[in-house]
N, C-alpha and C. Protein backbone atom coordinates (compact mmCIF):
# COMPACT_ATOMS: atom_id res chain seq x y z
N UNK A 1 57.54 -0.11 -17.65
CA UNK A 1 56.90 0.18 -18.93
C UNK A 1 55.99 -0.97 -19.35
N UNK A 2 56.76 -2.26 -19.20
CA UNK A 2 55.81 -3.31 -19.10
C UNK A 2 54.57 -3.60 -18.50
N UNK A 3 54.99 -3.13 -17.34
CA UNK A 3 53.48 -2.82 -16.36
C UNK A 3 52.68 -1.98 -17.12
N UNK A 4 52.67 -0.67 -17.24
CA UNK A 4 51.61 -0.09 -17.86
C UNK A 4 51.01 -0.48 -19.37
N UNK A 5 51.69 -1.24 -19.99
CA UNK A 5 51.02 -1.78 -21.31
C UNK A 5 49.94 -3.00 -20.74
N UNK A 6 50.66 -3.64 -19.84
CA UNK A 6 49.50 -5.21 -19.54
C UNK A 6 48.64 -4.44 -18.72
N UNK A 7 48.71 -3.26 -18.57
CA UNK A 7 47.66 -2.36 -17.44
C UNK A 7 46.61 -2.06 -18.51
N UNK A 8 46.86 -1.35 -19.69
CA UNK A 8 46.01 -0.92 -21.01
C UNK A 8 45.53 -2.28 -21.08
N UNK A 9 46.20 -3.03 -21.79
CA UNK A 9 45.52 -3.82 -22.77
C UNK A 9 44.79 -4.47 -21.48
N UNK A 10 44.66 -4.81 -20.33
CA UNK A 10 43.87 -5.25 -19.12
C UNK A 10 42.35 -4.16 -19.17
N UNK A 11 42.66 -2.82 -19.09
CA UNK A 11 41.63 -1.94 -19.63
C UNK A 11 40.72 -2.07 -21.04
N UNK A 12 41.55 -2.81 -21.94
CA UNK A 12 41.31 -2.78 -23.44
C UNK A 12 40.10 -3.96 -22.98
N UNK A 13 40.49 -5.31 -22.57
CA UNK A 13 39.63 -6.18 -22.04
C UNK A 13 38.32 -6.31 -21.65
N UNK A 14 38.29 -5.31 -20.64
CA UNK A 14 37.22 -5.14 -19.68
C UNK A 14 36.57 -4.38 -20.67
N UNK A 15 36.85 -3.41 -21.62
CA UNK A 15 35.89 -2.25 -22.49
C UNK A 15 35.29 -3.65 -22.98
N UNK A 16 36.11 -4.94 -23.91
CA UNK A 16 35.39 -5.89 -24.54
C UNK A 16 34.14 -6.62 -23.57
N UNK A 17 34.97 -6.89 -22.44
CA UNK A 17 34.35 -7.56 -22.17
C UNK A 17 32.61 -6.50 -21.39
N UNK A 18 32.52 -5.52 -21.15
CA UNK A 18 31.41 -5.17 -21.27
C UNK A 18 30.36 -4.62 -22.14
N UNK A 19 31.56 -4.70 -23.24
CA UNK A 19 30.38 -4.44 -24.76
C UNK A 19 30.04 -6.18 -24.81
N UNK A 20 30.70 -7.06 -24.72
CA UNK A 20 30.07 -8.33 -25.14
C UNK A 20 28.71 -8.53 -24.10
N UNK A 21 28.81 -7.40 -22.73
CA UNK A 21 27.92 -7.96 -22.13
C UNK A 21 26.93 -6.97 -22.49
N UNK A 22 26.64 -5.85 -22.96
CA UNK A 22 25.73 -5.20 -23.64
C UNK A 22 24.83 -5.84 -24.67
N UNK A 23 26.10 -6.58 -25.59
CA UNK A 23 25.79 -7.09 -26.75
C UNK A 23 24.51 -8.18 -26.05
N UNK A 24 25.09 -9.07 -25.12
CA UNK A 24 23.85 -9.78 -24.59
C UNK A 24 22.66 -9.76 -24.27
N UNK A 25 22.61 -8.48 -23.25
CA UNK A 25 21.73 -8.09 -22.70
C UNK A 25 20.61 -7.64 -24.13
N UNK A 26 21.21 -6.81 -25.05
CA UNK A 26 20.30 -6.52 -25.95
C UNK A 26 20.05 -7.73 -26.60
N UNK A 27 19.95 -8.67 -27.26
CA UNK A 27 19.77 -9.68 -27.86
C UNK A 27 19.20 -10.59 -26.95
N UNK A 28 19.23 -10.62 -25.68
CA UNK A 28 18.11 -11.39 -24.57
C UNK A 28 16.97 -10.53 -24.81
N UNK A 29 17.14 -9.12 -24.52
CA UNK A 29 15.43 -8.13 -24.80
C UNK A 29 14.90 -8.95 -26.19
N UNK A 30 15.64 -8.89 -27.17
CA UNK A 30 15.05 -9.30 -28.22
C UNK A 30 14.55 -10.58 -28.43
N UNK A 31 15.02 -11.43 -27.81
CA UNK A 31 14.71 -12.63 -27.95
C UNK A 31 13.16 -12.90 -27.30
N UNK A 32 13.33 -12.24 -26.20
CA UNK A 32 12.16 -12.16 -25.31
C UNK A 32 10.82 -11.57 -26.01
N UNK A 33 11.23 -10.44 -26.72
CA UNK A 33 10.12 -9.72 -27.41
C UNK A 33 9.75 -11.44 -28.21
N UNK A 34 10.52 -11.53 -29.67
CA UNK A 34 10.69 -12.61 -30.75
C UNK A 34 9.37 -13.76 -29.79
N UNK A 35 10.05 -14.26 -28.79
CA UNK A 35 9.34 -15.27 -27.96
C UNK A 35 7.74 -14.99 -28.14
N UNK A 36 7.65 -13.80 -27.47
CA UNK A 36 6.36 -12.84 -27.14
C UNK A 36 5.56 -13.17 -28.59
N UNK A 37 5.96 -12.47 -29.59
CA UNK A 37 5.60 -12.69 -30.42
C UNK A 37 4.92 -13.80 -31.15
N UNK A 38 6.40 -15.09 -30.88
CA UNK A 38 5.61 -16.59 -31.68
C UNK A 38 4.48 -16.68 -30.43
N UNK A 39 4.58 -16.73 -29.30
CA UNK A 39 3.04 -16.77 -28.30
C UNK A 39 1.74 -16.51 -29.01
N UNK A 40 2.01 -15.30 -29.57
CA UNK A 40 0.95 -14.41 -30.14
C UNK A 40 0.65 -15.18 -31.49
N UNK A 41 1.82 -15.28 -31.72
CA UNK A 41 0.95 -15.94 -33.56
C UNK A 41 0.35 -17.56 -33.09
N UNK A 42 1.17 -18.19 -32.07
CA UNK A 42 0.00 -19.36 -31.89
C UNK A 42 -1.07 -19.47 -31.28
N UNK A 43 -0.87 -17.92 -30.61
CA UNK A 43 -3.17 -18.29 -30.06
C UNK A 43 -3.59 -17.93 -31.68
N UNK A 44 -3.31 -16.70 -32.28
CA UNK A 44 -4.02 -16.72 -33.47
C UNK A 44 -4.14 -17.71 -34.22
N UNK A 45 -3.14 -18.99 -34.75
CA UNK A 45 -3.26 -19.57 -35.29
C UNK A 45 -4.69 -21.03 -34.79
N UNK A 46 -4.05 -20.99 -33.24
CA UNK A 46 -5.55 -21.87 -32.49
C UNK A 46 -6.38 -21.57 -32.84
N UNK A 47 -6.85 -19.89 -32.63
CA UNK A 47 -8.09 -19.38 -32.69
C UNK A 47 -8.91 -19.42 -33.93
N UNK A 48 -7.95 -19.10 -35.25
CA UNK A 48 -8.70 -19.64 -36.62
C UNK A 48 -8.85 -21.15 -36.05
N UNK A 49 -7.80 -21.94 -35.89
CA UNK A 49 -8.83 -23.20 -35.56
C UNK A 49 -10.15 -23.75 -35.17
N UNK A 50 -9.78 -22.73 -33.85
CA UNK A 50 -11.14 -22.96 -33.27
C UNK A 50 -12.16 -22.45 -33.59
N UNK A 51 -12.50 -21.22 -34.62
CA UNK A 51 -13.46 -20.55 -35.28
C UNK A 51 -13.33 -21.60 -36.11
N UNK A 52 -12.57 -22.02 -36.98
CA UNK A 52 -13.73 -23.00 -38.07
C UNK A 52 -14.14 -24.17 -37.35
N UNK A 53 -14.13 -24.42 -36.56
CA UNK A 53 -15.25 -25.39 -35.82
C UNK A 53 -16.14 -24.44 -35.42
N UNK A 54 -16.67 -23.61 -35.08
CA UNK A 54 -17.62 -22.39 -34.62
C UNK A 54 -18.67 -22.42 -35.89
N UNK A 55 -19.94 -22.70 -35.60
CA UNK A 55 -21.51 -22.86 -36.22
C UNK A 55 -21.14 -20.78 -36.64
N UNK A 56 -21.54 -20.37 -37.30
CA UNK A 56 -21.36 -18.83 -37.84
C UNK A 56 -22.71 -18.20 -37.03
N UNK A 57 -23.76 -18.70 -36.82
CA UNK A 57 -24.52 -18.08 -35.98
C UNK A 57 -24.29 -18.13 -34.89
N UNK A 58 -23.72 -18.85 -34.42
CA UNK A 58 -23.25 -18.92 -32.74
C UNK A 58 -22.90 -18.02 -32.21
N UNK A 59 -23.22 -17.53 -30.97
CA UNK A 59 -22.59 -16.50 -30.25
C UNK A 59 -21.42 -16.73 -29.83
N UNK A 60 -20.19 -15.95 -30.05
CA UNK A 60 -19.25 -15.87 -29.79
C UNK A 60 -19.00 -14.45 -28.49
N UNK A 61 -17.70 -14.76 -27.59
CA UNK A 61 -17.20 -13.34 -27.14
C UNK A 61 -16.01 -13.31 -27.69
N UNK A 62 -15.78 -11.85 -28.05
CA UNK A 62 -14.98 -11.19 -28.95
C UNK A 62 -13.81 -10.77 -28.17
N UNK A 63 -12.60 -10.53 -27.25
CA UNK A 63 -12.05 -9.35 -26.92
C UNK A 63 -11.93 -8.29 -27.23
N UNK A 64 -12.15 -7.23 -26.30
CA UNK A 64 -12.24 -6.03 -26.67
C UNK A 64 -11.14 -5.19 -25.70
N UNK A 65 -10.36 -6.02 -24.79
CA UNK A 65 -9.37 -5.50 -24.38
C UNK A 65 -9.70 -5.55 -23.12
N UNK A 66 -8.49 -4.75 -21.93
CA UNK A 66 -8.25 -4.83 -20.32
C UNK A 66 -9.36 -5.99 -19.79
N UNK A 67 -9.44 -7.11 -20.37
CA UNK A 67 -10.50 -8.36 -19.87
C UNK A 67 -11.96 -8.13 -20.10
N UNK A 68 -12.16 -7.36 -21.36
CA UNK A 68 -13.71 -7.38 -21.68
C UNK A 68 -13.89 -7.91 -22.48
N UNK A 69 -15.25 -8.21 -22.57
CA UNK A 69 -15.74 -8.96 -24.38
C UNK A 69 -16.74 -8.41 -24.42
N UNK A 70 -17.50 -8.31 -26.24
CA UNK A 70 -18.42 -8.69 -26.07
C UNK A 70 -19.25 -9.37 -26.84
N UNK A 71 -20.61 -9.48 -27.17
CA UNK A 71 -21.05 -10.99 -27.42
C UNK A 71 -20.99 -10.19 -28.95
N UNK A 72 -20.53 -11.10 -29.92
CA UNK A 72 -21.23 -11.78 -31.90
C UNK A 72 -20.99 -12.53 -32.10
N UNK A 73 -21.88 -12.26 -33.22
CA UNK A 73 -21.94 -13.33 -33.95
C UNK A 73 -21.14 -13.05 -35.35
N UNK A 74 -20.25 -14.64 -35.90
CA UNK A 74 -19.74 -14.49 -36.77
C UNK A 74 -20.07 -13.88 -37.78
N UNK A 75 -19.95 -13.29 -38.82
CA UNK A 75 -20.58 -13.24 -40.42
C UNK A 75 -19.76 -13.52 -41.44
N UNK A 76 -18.19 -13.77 -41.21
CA UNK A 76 -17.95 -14.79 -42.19
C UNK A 76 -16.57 -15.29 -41.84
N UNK A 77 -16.94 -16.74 -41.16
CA UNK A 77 -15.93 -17.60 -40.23
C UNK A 77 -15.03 -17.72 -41.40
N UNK A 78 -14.88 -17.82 -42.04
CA UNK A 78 -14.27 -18.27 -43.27
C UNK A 78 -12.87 -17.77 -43.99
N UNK A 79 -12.46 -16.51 -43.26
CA UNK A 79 -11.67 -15.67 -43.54
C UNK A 79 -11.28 -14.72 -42.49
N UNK A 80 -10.38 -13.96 -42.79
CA UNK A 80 -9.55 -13.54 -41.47
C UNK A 80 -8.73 -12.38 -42.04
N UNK A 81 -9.03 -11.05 -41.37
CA UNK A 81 -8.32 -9.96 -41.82
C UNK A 81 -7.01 -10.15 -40.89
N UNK A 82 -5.96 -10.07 -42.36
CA UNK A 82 -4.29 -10.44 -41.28
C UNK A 82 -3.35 -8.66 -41.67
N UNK A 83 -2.97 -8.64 -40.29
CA UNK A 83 -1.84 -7.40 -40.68
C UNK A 83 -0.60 -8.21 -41.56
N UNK A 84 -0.33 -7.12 -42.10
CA UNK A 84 0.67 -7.21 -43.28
C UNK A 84 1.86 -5.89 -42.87
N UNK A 85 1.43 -5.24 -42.20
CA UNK A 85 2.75 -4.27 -41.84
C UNK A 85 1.72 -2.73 -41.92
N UNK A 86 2.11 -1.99 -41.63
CA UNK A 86 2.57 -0.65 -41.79
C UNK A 86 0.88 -0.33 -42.05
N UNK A 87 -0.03 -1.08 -40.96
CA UNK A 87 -1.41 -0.74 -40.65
C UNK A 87 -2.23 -1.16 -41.62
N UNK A 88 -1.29 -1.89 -42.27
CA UNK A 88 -2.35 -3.05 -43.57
C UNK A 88 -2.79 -3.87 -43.40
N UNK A 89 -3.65 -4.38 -43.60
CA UNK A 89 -4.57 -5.83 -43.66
C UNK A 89 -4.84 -6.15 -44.73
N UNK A 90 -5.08 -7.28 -44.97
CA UNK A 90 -5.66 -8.13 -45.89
C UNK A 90 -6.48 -9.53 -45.60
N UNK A 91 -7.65 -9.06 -46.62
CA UNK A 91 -8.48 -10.65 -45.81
C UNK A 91 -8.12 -11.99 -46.56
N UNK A 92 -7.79 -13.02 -46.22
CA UNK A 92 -6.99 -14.00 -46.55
C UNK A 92 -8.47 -14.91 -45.77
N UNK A 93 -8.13 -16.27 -46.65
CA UNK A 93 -8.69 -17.72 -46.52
C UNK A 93 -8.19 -18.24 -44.87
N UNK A 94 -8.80 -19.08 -44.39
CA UNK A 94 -8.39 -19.05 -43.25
C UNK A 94 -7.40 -19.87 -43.31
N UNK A 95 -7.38 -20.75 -44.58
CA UNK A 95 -5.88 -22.05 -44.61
C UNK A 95 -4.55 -20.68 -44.64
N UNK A 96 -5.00 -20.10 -45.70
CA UNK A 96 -4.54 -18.77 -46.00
C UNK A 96 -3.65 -18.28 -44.80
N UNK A 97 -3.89 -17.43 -44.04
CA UNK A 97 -3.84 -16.81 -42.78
C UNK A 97 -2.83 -17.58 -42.10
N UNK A 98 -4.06 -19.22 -41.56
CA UNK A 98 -2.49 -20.20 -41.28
C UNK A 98 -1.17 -19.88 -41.57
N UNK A 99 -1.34 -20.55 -42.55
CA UNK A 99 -0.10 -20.99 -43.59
C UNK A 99 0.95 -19.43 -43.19
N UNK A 100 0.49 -18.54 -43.54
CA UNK A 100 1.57 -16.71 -43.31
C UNK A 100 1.72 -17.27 -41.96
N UNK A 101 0.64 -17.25 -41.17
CA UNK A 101 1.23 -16.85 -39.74
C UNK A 101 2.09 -18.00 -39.29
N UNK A 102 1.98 -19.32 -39.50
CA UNK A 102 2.60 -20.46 -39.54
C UNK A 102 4.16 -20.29 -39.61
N UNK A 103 4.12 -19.45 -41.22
CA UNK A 103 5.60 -19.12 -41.53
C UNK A 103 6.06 -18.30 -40.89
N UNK A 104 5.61 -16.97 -40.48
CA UNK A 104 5.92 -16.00 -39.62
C UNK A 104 6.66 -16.81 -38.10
N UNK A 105 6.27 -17.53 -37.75
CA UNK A 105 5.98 -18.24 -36.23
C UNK A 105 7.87 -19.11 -36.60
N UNK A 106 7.45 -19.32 -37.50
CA UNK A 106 8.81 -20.75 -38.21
C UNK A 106 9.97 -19.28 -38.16
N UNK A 107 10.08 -18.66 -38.75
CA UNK A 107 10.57 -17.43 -38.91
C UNK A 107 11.50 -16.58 -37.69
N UNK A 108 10.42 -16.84 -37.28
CA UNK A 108 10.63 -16.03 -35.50
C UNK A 108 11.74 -17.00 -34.82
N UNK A 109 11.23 -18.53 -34.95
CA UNK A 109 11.95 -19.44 -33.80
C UNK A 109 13.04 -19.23 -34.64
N UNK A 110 13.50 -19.60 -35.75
CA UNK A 110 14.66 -19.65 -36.34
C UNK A 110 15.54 -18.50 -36.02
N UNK A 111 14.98 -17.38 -35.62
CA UNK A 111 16.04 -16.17 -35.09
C UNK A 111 16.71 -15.88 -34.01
N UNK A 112 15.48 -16.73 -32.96
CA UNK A 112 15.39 -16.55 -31.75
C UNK A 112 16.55 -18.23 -31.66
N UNK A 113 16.27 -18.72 -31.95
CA UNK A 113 17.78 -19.49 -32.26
C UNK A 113 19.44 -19.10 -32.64
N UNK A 114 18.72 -18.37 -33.83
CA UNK A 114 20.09 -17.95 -34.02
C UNK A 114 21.03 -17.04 -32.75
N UNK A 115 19.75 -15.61 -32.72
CA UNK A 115 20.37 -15.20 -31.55
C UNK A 115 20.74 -16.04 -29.92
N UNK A 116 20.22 -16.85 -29.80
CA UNK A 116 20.87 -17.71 -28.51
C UNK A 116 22.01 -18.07 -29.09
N UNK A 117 22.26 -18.64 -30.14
CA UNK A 117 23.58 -19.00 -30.57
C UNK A 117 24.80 -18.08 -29.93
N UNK A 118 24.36 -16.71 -31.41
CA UNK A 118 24.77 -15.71 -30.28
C UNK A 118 25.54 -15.40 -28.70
N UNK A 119 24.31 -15.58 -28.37
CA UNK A 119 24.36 -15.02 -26.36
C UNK A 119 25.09 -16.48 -26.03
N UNK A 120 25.37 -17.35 -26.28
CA UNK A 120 26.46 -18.48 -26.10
C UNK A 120 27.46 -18.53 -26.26
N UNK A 121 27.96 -17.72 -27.50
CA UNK A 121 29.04 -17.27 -28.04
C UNK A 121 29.65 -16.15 -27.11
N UNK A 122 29.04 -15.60 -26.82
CA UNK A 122 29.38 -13.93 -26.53
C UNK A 122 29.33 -14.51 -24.77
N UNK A 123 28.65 -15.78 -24.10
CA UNK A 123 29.03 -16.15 -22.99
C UNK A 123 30.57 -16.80 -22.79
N UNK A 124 31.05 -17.44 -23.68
CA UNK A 124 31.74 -18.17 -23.34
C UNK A 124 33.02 -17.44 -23.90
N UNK A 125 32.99 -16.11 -24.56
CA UNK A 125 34.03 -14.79 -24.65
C UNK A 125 34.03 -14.36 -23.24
N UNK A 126 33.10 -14.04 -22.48
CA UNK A 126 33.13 -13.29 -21.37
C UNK A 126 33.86 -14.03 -20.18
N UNK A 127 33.45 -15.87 -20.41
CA UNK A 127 34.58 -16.72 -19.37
C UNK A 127 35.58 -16.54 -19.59
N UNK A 128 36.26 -17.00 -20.92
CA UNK A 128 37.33 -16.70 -21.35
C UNK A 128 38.22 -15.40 -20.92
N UNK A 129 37.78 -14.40 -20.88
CA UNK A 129 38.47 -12.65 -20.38
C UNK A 129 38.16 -12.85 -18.67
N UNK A 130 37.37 -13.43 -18.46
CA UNK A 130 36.90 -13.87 -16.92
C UNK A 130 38.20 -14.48 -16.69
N UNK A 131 38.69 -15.53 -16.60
CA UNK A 131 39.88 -16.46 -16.50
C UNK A 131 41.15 -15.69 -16.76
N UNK A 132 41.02 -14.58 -17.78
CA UNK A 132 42.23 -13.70 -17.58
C UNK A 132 41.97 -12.98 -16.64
N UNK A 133 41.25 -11.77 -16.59
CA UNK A 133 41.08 -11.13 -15.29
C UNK A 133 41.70 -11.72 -14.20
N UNK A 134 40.99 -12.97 -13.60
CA UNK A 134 41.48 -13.66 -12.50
C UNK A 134 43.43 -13.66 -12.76
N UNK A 135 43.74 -14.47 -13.86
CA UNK A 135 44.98 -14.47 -13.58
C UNK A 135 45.42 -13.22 -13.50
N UNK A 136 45.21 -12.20 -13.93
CA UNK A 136 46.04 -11.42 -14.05
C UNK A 136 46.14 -10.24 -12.41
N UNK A 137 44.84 -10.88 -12.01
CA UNK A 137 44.83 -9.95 -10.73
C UNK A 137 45.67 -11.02 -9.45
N UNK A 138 45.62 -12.50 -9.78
CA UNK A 138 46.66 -13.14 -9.22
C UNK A 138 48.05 -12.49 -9.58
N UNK A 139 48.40 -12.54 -10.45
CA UNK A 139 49.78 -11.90 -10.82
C UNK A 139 50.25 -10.62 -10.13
N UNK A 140 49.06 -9.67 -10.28
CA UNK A 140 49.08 -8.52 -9.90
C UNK A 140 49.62 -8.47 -7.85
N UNK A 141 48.98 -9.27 -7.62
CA UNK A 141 48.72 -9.78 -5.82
C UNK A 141 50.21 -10.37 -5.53
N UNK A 142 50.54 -11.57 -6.74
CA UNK A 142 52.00 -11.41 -6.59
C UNK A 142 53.05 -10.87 -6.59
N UNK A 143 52.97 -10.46 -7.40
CA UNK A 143 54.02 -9.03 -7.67
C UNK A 143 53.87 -7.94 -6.68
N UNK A 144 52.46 -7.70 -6.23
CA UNK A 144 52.93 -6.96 -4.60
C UNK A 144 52.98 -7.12 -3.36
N UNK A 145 52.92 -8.80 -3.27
CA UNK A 145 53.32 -9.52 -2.40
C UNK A 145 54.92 -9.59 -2.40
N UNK A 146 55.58 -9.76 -3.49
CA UNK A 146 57.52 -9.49 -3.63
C UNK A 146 57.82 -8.25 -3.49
N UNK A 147 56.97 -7.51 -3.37
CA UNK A 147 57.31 -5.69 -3.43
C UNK A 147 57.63 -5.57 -1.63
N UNK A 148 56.62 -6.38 -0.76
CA UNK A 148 57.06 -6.22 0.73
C UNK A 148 58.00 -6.92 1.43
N UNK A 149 58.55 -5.85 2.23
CA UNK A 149 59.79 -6.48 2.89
C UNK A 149 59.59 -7.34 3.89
N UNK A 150 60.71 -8.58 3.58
CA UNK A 150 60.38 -9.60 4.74
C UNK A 150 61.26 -9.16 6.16
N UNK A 151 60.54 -9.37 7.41
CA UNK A 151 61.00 -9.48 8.19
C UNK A 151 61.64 -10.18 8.63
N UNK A 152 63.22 -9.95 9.46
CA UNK A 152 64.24 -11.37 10.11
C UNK A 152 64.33 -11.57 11.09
């Protein structure tokens, strides 16, 4: 009877221990996206940089996507239409713009922190049930190692 309870709760284990590894796996996707993301807000944030050094008549290339550009000229370096969510923009100062996307960027790492915290936590649960497993499948090996008869 004993046997079949350390048999469950051995089952009970392994259910944890592969939701903790779910739990990981999703929170690595995310982190990865999060990452992706601060990438993205620091070319934008370069790129206002580097536009206010940019003469406003100067020819610039623009992206226009799958590796094209094409050539303008500024008409007003000075400002910067920023998404705001849910297909909004707003044109903001370019310190302006900074400063959001700056925080946005601060924002991001701080999560993408937290969640590693996380996936550290939820690693060192999975050693932990790891180290039982092992013993317990030692135990298991013993116990049917005494089950066979010795020869005399």
């Amino acid at each position: 009877m004993a046997e079949q309870m350390s048999e469950q709760e051995m089952k009970n284990l392994v259910g944890r221990y592969q939701q903790y590894q779910y739990q990981a796996e999703g929170l690595m996707q995310q982190i990865n996206i999060a990452r992706t993301s601060i990438a993205e807000l620091e070319k934008a944030i370069h790129t206002i940089e580097e536009l206010e050094k940019t003469d406003a008549q100067k020819d610039t290339l623009v992206p226009i996507g799958a590796g094209s550009y094409v050539h303008a000229s500024l008409t007003k370096p000075d400002s910067v239409l920023l998404g705001v969510g849910a297909g909004v923009s707003l044109e903001k100062s370019n310190t302006e713009a900074k400063t959001i996307l700056s925080k946005r960027k601060d924002e991001l790492a701080k999560l993408v922190e937290s969640m590693s915290g996380t996936v550290d936590k939820l690693g060192k649960e999975m050693q932990t049930l790891q180290a039982v497993f092992q013993k317990y499948a030692a135990e298991e090996q013993q116990a049917a190692a005494s089950q066979i008869p010795q020869a005399y």
